[in-house]
Protein backbone atom coordinates (compact mmCIF):
# COMPACT_ATOMS: atom_id res chain seq x y z
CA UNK A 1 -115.37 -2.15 191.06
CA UNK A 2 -112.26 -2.21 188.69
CA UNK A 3 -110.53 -4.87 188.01
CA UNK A 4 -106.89 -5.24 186.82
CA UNK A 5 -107.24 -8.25 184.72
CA UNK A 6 -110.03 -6.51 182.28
CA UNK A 7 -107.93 -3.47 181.90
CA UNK A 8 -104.55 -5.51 181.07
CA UNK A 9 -107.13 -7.99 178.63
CA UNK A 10 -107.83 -4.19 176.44
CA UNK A 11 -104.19 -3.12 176.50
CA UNK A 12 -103.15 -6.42 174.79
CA UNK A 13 -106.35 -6.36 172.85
CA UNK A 14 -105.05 -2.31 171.52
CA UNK A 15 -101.16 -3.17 171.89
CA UNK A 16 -100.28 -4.84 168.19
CA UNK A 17 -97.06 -6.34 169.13
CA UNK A 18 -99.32 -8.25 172.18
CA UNK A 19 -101.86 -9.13 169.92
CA UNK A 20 -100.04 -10.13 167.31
CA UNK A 21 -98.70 -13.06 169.90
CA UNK A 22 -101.05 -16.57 169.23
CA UNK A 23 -99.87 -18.71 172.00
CA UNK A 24 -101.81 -18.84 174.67
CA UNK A 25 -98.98 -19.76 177.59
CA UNK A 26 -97.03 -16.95 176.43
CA UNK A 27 -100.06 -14.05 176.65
CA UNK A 28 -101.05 -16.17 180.10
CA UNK A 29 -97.20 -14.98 181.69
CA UNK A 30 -97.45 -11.58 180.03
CA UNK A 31 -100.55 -10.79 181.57
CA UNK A 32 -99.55 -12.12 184.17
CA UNK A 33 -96.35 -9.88 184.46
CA UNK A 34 -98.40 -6.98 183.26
CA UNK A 35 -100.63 -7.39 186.32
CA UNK A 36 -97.90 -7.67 188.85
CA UNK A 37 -96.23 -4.74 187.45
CA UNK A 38 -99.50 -2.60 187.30
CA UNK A 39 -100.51 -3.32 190.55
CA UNK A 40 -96.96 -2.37 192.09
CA UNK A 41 -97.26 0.61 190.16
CA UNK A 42 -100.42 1.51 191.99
CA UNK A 43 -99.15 0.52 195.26
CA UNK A 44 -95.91 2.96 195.06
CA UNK A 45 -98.30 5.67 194.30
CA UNK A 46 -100.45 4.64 197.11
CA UNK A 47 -97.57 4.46 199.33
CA UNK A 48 -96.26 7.86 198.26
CA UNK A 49 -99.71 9.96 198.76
CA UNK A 50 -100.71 8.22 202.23
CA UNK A 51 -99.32 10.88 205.06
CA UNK A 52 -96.55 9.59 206.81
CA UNK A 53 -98.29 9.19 209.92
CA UNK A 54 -100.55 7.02 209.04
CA UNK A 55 -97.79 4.59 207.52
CA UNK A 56 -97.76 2.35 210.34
CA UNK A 57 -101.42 1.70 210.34
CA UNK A 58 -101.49 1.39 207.25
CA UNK A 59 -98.74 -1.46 207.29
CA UNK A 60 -100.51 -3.38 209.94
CA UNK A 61 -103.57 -3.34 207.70
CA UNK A 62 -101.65 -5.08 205.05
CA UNK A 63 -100.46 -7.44 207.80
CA UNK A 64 -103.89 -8.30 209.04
CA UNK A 65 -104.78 -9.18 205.08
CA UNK A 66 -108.15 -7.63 205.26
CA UNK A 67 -109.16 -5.54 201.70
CA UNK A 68 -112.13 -4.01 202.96
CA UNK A 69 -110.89 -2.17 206.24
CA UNK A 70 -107.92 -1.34 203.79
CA UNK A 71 -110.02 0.05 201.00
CA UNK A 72 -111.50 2.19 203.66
CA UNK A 73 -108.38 3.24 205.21
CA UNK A 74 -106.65 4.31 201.63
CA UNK A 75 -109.83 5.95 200.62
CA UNK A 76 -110.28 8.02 203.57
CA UNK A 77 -106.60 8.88 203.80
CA UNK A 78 -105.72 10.07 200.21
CA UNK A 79 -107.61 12.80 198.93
CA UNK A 80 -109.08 12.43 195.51
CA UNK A 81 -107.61 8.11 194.99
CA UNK A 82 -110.11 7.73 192.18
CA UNK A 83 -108.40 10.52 190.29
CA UNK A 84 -104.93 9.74 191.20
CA UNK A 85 -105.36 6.10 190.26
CA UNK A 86 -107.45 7.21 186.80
CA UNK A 87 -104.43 9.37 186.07
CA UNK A 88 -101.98 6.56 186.73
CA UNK A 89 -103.75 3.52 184.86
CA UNK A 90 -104.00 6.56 181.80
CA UNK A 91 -100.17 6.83 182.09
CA UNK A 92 -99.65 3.13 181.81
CA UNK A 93 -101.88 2.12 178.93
CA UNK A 94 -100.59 5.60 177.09
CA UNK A 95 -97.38 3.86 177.10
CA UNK A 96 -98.13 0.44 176.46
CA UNK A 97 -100.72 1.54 173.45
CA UNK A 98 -99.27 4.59 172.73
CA UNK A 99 -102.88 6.76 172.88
């Protein structure tokens, strides 16, 4: 499964201006940062493909703070997530590398 963390650890690695930083509390709250603003990225996306009439399930999903049934439930209900989500994280490292 993907995880955030080891995709913002390779755009610091690749980003010169990140890796070019050599104390460790300041690349903690930037990846930190990085990771909250990545993953709010994905979740506007997420919240912009899922049909409208499935936001309220969807919300009550994120109420009942379950990942698996919501996995499911975002996988079933956008077509083609993998891609979408590939495309996105492409996006963000393009502009935080500059590939």
């Amino acid at each position: 499964m993907f995880e955030i963390g080891d995709f913002v650890d390779s755009i610091i690695r690749e980003n010169e201006q990140f890796a070019a930083i050599d104390d460790v509390d300041i690349l903690r709250v930037m990846k930190g940062n990085l990771t909250d603003k990545i993953e709010a990225q994905i979740f506007a996306m997420i919240v912009e493909e899922l049909p409208p009439i499935k936001q309220k399930e969807f919300d009550k999903l994120i109420d009942a703070d379950n990942e698996d049934k919501l996995f499911a439930f975002i996988t079933a209900n956008i077509p083609n997530l993998d891609i979408k989500v590939g495309q996105l994280l492409i996006d963000i490292k393009k502009s935080y590398v500059g590939l």
